[in-house]
N, C-alpha and C. Protein backbone atom coordinates (compact mmCIF):
# COMPACT_ATOMS: atom_id res chain seq x y z
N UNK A 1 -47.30 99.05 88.12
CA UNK A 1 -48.65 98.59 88.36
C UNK A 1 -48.69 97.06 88.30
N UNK A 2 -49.75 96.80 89.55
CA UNK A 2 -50.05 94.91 89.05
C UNK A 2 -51.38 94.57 89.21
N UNK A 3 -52.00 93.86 88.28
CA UNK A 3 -53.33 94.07 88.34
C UNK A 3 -53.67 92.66 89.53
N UNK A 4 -54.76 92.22 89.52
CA UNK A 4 -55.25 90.93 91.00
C UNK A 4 -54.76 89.86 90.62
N UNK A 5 -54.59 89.52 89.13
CA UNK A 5 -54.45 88.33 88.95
C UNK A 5 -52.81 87.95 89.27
N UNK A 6 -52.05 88.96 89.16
CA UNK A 6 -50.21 88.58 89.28
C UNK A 6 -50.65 88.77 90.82
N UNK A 7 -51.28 89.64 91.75
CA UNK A 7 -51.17 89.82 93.09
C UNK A 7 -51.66 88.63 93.74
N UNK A 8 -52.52 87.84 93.01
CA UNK A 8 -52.85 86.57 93.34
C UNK A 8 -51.84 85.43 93.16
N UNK A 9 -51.25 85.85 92.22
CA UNK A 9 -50.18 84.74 91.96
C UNK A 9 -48.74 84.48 92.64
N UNK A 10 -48.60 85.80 93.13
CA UNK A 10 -47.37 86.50 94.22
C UNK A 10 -47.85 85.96 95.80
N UNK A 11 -48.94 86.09 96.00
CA UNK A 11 -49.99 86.46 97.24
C UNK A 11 -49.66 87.23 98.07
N UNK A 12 -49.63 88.50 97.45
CA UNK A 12 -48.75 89.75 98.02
C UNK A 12 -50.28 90.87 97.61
N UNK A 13 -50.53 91.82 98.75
CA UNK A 13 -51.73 93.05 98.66
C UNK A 13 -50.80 94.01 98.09
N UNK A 14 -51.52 94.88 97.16
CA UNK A 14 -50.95 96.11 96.15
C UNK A 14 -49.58 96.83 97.07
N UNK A 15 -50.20 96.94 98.29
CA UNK A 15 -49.53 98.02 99.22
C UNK A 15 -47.84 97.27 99.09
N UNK A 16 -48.08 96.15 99.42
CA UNK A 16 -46.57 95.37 99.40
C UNK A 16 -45.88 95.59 98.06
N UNK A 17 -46.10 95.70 97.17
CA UNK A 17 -45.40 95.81 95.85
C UNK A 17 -45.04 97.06 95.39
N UNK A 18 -46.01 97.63 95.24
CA UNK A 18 -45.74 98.88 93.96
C UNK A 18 -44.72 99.68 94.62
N UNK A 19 -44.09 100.54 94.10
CA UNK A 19 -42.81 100.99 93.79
C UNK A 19 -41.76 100.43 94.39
N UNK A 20 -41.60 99.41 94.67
CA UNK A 20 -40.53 98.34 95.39
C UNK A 20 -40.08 97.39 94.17
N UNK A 21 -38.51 97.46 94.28
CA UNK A 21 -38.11 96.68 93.70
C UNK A 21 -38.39 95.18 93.92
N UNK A 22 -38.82 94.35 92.36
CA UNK A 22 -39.85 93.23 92.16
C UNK A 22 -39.38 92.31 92.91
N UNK A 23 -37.64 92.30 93.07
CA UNK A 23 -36.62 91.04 94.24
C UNK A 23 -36.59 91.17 95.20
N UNK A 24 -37.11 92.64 95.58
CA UNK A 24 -37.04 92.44 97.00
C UNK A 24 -38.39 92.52 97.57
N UNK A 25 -39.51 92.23 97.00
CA UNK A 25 -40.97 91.42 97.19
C UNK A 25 -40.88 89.93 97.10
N UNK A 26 -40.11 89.64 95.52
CA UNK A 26 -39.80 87.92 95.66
C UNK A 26 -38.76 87.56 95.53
N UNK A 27 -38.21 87.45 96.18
CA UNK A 27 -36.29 87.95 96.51
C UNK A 27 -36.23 86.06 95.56
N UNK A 28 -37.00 84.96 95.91
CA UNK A 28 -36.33 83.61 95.74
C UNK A 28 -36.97 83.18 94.32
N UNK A 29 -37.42 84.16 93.56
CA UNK A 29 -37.21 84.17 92.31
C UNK A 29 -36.29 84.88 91.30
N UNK A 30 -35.42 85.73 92.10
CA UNK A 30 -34.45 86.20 91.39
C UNK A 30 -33.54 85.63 90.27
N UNK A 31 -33.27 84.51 91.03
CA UNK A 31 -32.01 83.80 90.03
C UNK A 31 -32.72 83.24 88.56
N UNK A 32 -33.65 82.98 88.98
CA UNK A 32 -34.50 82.46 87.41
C UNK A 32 -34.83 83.64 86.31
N UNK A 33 -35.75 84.55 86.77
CA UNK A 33 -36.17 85.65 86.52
C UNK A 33 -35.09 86.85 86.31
N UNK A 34 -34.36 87.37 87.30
CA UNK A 34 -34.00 88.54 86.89
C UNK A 34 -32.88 88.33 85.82
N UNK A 35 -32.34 87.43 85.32
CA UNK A 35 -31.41 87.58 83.97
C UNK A 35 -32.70 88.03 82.60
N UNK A 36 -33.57 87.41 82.65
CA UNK A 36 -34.45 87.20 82.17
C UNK A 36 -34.52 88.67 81.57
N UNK A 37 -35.58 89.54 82.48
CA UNK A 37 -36.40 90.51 82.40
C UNK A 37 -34.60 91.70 82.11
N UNK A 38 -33.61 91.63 82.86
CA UNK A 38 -32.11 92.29 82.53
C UNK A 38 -32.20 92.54 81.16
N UNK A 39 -32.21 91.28 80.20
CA UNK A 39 -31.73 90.81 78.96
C UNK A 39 -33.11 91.98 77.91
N UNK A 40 -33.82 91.63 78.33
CA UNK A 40 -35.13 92.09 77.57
C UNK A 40 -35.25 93.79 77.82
N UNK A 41 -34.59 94.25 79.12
CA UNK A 41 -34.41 95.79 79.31
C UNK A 41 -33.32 96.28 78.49
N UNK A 42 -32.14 95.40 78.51
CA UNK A 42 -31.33 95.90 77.62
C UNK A 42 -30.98 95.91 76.57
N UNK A 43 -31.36 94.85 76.01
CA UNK A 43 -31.35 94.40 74.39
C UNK A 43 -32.94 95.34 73.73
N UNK A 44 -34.00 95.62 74.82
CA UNK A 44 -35.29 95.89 73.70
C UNK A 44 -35.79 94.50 72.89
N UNK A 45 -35.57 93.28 73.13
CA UNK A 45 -35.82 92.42 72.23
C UNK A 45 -37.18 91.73 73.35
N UNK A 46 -38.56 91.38 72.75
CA UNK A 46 -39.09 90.31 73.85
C UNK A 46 -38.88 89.08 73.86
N UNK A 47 -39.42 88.65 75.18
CA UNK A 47 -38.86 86.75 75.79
C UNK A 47 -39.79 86.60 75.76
N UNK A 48 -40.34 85.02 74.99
CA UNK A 48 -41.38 84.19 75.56
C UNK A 48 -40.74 82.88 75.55
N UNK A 49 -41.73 81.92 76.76
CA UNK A 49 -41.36 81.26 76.76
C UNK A 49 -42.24 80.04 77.35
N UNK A 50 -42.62 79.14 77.61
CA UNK A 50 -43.95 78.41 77.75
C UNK A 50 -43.36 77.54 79.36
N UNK A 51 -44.03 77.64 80.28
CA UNK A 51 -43.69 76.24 81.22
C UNK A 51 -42.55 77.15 81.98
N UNK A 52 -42.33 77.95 82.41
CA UNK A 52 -41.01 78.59 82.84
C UNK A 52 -41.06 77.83 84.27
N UNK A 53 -40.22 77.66 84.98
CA UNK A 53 -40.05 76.75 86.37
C UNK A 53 -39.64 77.82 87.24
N UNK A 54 -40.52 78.74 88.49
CA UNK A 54 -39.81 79.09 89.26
C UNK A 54 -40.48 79.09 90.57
N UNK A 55 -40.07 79.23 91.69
CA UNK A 55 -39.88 79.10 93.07
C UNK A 55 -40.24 80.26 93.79
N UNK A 56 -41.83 80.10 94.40
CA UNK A 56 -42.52 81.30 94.75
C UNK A 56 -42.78 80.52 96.65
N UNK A 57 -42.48 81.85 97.45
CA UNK A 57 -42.92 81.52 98.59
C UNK A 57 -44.08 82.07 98.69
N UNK A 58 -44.89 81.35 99.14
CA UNK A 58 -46.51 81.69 98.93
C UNK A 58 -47.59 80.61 99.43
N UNK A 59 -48.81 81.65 100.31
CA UNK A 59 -50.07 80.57 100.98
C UNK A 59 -49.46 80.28 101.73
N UNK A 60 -47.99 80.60 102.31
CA UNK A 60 -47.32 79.97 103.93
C UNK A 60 -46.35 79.12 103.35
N UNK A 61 -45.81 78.58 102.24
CA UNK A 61 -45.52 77.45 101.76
C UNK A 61 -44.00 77.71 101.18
N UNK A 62 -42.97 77.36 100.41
CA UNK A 62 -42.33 77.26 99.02
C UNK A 62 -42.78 76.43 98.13
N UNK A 63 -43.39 76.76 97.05
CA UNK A 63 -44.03 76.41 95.74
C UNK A 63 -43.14 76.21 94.60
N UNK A 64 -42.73 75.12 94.04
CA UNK A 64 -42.46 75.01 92.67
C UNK A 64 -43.77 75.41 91.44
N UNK A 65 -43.51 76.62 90.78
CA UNK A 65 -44.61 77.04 89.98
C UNK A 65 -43.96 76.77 88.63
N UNK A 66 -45.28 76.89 87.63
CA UNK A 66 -44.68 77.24 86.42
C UNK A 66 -45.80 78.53 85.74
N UNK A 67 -44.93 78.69 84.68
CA UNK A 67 -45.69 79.93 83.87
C UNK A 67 -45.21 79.96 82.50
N UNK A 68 -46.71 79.69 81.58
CA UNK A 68 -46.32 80.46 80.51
C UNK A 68 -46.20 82.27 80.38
N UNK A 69 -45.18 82.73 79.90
CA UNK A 69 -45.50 84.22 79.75
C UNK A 69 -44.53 84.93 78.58
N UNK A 70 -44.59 85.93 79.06
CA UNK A 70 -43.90 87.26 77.71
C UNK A 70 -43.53 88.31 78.10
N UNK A 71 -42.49 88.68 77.93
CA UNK A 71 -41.45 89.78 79.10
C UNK A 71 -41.22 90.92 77.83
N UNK A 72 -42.18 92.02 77.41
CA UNK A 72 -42.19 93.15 76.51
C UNK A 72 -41.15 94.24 76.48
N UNK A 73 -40.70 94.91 75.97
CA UNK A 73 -40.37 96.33 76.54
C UNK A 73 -41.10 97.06 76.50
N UNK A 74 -41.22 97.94 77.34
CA UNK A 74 -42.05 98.93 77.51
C UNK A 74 -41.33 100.31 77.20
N UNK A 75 -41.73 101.14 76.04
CA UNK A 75 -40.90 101.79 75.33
C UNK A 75 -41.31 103.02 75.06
N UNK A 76 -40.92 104.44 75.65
CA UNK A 76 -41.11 105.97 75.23
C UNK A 76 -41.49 105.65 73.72
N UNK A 77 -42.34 107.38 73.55
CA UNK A 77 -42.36 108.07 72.46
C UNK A 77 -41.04 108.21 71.55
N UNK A 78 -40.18 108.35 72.36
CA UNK A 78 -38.68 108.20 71.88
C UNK A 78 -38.02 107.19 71.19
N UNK A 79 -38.92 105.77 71.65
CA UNK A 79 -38.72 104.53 71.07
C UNK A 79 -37.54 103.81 72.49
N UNK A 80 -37.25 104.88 73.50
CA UNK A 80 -36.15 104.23 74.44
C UNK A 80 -36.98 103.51 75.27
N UNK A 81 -36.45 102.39 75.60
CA UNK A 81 -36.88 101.10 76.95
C UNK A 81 -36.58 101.50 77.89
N UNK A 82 -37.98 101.45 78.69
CA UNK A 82 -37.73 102.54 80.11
C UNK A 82 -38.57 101.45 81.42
N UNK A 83 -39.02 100.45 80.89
CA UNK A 83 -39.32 98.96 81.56
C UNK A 83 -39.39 97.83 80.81
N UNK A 84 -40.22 97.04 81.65
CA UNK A 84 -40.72 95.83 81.02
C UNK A 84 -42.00 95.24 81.13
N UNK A 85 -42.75 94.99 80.30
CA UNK A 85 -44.39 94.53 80.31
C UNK A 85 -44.05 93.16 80.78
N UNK A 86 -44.92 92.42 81.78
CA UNK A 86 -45.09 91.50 82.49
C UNK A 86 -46.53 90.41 81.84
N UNK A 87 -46.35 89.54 81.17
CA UNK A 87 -47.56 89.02 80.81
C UNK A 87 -47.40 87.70 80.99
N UNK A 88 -48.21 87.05 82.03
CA UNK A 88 -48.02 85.81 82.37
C UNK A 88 -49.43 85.07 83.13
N UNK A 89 -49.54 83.91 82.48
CA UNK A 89 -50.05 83.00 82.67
C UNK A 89 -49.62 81.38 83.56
N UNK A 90 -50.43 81.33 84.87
CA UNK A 90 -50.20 80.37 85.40
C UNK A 90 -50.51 78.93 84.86
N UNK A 91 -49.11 77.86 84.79
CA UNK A 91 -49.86 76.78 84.47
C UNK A 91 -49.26 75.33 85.03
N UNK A 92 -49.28 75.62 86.29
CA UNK A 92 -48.92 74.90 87.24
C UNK A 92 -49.52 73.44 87.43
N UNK A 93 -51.03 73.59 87.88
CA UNK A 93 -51.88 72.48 88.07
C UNK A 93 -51.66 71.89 86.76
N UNK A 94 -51.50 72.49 85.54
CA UNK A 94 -51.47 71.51 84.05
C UNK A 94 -50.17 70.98 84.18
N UNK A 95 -49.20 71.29 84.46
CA UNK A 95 -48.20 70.59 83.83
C UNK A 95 -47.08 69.45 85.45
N UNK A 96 -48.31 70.18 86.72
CA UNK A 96 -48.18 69.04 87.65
C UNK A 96 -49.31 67.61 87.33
N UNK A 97 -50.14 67.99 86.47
CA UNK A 97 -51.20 66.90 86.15
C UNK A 97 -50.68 65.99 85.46
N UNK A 98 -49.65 66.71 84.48
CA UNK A 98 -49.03 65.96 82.96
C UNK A 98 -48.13 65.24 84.21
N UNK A 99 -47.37 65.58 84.62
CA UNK A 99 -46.29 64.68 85.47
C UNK A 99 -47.24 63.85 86.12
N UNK A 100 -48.11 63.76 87.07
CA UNK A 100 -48.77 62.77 87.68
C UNK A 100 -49.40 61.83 86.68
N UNK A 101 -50.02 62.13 85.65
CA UNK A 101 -50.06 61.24 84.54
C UNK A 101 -48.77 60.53 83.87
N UNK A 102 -47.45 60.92 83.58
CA UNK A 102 -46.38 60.55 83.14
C UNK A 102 -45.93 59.98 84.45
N UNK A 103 -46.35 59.48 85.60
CA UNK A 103 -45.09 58.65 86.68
C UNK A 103 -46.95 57.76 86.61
N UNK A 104 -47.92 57.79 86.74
CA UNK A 104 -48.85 56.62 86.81
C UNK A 104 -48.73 56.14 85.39
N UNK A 105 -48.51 56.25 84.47
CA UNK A 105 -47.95 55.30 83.10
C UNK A 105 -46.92 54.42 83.53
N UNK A 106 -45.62 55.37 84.01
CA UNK A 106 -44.37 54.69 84.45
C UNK A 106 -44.92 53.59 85.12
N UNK A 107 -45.46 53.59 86.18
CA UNK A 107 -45.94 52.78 87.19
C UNK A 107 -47.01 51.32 86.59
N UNK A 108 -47.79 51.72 85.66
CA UNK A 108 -48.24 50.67 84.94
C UNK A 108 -47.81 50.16 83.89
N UNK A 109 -46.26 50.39 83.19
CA UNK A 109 -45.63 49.93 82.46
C UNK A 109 -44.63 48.96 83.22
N UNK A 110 -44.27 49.60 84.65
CA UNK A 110 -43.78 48.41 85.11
C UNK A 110 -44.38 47.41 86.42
N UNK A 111 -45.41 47.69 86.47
CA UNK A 111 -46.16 46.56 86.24
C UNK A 111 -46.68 45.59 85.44
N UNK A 112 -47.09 46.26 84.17
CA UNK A 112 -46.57 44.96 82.97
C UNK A 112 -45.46 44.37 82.86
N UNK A 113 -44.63 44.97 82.74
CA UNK A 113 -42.98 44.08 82.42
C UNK A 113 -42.99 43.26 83.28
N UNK A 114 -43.24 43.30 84.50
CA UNK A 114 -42.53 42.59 86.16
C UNK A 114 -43.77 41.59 85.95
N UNK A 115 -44.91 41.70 85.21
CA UNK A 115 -45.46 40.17 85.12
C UNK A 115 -45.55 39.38 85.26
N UNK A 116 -45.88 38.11 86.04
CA UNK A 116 -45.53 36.37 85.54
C UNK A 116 -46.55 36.49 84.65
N UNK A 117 -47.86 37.05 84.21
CA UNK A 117 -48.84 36.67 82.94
C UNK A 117 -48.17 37.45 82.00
N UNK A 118 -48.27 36.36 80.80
CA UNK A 118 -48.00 37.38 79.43
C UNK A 118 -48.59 38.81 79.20
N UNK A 119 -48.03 39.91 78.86
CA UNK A 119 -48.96 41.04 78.69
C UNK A 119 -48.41 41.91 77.86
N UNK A 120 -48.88 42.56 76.55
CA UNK A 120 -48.78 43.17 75.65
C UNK A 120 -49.89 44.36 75.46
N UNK A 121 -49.26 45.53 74.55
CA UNK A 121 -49.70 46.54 74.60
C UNK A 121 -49.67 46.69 72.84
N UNK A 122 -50.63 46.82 72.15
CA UNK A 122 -50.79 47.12 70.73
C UNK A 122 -51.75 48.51 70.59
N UNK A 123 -50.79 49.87 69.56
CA UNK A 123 -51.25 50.67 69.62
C UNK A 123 -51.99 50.75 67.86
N UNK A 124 -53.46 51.40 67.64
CA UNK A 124 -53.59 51.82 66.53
C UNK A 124 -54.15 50.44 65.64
N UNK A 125 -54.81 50.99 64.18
CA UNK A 125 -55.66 50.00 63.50
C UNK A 125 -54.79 48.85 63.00
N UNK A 126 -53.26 49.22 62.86
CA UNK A 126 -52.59 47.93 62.25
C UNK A 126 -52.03 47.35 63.96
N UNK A 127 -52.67 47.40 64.89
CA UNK A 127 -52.06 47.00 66.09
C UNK A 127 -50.38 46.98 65.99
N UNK A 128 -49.99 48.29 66.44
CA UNK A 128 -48.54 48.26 66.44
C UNK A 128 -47.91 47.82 67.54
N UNK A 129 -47.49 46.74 67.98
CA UNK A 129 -46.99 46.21 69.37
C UNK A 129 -46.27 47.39 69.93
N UNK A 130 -46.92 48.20 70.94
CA UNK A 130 -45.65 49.09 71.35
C UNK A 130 -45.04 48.62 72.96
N UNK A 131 -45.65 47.76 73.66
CA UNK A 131 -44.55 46.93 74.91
C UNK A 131 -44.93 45.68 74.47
N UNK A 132 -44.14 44.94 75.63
CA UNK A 132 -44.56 42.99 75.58
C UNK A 132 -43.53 43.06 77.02
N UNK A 133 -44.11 42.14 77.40
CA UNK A 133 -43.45 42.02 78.35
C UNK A 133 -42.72 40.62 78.68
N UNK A 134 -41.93 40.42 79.22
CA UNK A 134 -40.51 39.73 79.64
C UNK A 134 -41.16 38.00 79.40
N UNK A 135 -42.41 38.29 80.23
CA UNK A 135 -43.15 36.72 80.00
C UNK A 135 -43.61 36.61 78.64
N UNK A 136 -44.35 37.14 77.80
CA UNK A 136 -44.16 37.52 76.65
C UNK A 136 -43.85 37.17 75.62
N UNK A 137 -42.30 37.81 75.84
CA UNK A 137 -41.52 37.55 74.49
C UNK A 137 -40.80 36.23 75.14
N UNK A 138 -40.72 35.49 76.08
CA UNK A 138 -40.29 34.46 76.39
C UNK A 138 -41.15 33.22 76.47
N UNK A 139 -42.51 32.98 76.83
CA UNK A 139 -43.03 31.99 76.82
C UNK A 139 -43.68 32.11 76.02
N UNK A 140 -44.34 32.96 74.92
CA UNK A 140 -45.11 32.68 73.63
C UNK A 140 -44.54 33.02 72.49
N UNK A 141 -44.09 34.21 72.41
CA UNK A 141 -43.73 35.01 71.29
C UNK A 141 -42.14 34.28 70.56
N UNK A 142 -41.60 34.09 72.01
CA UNK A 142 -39.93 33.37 71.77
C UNK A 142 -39.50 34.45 70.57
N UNK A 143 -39.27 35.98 70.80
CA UNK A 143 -38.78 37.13 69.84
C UNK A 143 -38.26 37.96 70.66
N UNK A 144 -37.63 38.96 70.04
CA UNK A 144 -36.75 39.91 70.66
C UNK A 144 -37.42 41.53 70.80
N UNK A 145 -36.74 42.55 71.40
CA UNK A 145 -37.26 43.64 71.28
C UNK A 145 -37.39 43.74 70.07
N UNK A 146 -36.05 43.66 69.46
CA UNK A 146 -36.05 44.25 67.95
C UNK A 146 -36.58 43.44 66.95
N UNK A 147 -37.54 42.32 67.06
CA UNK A 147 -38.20 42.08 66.35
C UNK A 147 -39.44 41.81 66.42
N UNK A 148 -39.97 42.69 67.15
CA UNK A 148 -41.52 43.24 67.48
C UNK A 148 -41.61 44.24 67.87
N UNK A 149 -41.21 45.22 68.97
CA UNK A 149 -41.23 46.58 69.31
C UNK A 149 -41.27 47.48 68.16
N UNK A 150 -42.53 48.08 67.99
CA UNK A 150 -42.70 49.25 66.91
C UNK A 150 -43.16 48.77 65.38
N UNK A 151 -43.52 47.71 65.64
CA UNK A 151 -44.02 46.85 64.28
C UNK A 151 -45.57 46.23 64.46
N UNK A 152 -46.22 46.26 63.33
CA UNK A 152 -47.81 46.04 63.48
C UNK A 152 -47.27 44.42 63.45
N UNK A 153 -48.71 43.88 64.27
CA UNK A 153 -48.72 42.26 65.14
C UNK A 153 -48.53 40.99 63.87
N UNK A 154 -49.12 41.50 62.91
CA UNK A 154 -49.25 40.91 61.77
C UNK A 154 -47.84 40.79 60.58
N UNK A 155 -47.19 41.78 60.76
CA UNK A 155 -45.85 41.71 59.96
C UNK A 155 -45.27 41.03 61.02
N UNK A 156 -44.99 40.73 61.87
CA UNK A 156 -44.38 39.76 63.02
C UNK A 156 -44.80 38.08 62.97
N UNK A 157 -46.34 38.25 63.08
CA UNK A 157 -46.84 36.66 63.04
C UNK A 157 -47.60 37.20 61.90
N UNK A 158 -47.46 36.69 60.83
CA UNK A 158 -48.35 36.46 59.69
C UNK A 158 -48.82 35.29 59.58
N UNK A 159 -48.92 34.32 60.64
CA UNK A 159 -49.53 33.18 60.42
C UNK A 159 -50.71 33.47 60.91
N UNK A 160 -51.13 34.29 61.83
CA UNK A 160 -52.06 35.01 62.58
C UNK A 160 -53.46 35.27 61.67
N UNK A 161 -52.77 35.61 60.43
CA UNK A 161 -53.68 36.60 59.32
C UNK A 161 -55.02 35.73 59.31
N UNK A 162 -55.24 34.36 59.08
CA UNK A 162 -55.78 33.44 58.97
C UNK A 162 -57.28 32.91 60.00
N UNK A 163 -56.28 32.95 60.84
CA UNK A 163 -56.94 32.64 62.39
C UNK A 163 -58.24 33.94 63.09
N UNK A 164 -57.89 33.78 64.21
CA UNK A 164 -59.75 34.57 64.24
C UNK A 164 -59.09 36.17 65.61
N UNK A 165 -58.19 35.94 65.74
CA UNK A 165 -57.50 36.67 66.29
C UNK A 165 -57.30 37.98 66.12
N UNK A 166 -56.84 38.72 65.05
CA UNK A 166 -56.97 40.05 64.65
C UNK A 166 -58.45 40.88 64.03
N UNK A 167 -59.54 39.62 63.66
CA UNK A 167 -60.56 40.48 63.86
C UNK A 167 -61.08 40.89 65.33
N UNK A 168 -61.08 39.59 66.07
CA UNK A 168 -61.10 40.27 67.77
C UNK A 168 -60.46 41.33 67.80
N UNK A 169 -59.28 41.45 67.67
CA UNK A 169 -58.79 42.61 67.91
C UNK A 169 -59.48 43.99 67.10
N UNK A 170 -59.59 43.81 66.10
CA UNK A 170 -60.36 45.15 65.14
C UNK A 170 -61.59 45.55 66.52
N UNK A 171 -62.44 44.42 66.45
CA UNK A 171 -63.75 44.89 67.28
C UNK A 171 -63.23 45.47 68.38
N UNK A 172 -62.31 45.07 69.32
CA UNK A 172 -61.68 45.87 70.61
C UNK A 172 -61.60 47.33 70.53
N UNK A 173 -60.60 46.89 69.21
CA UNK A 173 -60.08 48.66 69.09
C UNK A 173 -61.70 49.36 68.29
N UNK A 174 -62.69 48.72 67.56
CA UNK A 174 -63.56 49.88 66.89
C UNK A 174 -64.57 50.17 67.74
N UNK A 175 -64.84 48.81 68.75
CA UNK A 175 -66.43 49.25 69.47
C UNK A 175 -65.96 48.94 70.84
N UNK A 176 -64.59 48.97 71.23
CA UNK A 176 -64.29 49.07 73.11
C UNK A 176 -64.49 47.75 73.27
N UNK A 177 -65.27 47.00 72.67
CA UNK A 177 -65.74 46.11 73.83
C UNK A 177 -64.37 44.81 74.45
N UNK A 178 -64.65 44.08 75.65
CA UNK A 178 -63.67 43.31 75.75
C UNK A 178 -63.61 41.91 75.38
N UNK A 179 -62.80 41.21 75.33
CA UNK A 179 -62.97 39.78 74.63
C UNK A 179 -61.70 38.82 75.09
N UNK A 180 -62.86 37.47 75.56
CA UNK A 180 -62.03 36.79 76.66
C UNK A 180 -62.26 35.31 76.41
N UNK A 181 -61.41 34.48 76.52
CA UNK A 181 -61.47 33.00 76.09
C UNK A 181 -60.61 32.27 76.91
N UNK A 182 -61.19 31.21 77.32
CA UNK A 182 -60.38 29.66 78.32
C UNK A 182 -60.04 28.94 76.95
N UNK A 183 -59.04 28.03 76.95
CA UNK A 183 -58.19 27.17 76.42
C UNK A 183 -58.59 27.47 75.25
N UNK A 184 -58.35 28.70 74.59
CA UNK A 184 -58.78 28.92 73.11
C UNK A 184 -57.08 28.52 72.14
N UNK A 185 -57.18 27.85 70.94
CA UNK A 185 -55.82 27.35 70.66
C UNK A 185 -55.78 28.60 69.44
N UNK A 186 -53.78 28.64 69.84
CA UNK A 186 -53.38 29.41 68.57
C UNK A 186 -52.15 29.23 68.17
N UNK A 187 -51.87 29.51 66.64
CA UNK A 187 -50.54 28.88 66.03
C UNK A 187 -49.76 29.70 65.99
N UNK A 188 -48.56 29.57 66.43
CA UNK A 188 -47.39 30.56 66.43
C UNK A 188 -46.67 30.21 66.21
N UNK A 189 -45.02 31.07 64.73
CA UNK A 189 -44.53 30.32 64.19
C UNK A 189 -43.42 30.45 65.07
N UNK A 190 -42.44 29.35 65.83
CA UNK A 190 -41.86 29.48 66.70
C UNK A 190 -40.31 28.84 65.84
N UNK A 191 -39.76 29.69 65.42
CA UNK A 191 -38.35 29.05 64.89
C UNK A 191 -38.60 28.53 64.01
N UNK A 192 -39.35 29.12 62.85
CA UNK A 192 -39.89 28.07 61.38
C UNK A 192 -40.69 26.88 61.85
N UNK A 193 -41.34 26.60 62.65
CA UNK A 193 -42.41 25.54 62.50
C UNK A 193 -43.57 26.15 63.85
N UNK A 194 -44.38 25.76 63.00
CA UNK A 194 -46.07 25.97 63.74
C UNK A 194 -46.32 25.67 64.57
N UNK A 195 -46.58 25.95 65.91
CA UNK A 195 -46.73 25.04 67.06
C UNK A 195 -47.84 25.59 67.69
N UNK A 196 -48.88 24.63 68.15
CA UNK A 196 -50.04 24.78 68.72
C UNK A 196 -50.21 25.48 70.39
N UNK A 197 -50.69 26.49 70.64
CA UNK A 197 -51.04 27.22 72.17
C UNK A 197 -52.02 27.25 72.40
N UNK A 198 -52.41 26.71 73.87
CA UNK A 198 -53.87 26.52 74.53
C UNK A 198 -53.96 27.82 75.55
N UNK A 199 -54.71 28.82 75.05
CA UNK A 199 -54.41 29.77 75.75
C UNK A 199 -55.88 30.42 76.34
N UNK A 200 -55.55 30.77 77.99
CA UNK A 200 -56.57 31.69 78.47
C UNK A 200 -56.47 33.29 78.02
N UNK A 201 -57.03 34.11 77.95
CA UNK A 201 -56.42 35.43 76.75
C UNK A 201 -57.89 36.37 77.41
N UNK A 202 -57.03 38.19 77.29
CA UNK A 202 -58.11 38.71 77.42
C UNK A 202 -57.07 39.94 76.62
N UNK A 203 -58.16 40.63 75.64
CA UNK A 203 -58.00 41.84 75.20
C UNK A 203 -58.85 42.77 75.68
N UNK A 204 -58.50 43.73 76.23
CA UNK A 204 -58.88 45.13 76.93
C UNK A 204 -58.79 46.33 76.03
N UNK A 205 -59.53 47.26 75.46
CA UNK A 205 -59.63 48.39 75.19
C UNK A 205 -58.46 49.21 76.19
């Protein structure tokens, strides 16, 4: 038996399926699948597994799908395995969304780096620097990955503490708003001595 929602997911009418073997309805999911559902007929043990990746021809097309699901035995009075329960959930559009979100990050991370303006990324209430980019750590900061990447802004420049700079930042991060200044000056300790920066600056939520 398959109820509308797997016949929807196949895009195959009842008549095409039932008592036909399941590979030779979706012959180009075999290689993923049938070890699968084998293992679970013969052992009696169930599979789950979240995000499964397989390759459905379907809507006219070949589809890379995914699925969460759970491959049961289906088991006599006897207690003997005489199939397998099919329980699956499509979750395709979610985890093609997560990738289109994970390559537009990519894409605006390197656009920060490739910069000529300085540009930094601070995550969280102790502003934890988590990028900087190339202009950056070279024309202001004069520091290395490893001595800012993954460290709050303030254990880095503690000369900062003083200045008017990290409460801007508090207000950014507590009420969104943005905050922007022409030739505003700031001290940065550059190789043990203080040196004065006339800087245009914008912090973004």
């Amino acid at each position: 038996m398959a109820n509308t929602a797997y016949l929807q997911i196949v895009d195959k009418k009842e008549d095409e399926i039932l008592n036909k073997p399941v590979f030779e309805v979706v012959p180009e999911a075999k290689n993923i699948v049938h070890p699968l559902l084998s293992k679970v007929y013969e052992d009696g043990v169930p599979y789950y597994t979240d995000e499964l990746e397989v390759t459905l021809n379907r809507y006219g097309k070949q589809e890379v799908c995914y699925f969460n699901l759970v491959f049961h035995p289906l088991r006599e009075e006897n207690n003997a395995v005489t199939g397998v329960i099919i329980v699956t959930y499509e979750v395709t559009e979610a985890v093609k969304a997560r990738y289109l979100l994970s390559e537009s990050e990519k894409a605006f991370r390197k656009l920060v780096m490739e910069s000529p303006i300085a540009m930094a990324i601070f995550r969280g209430e102790n502003h934890i620097i988590e990028l900087a980019n190339n202009t950056m750590m070279n024309t202001l900061w004069h520091k290395t990955e490893e001595e800012t990447i993954g460290k709050p802004l303030l254990d880095v420049f503690p000369e900062l503490i003083d200045q008017k700079y990290p409460e801007l930042l508090d207000e950014v991060l507590i009420k969104g708003k943005i905050v922007k200044e022409n030739e505003s000056i700031a001290y940065v300790d550059i190789r043990g001595k203080l040196e004065a920066f006339y800087l245009d600056y914008q912090y973004t939520p």
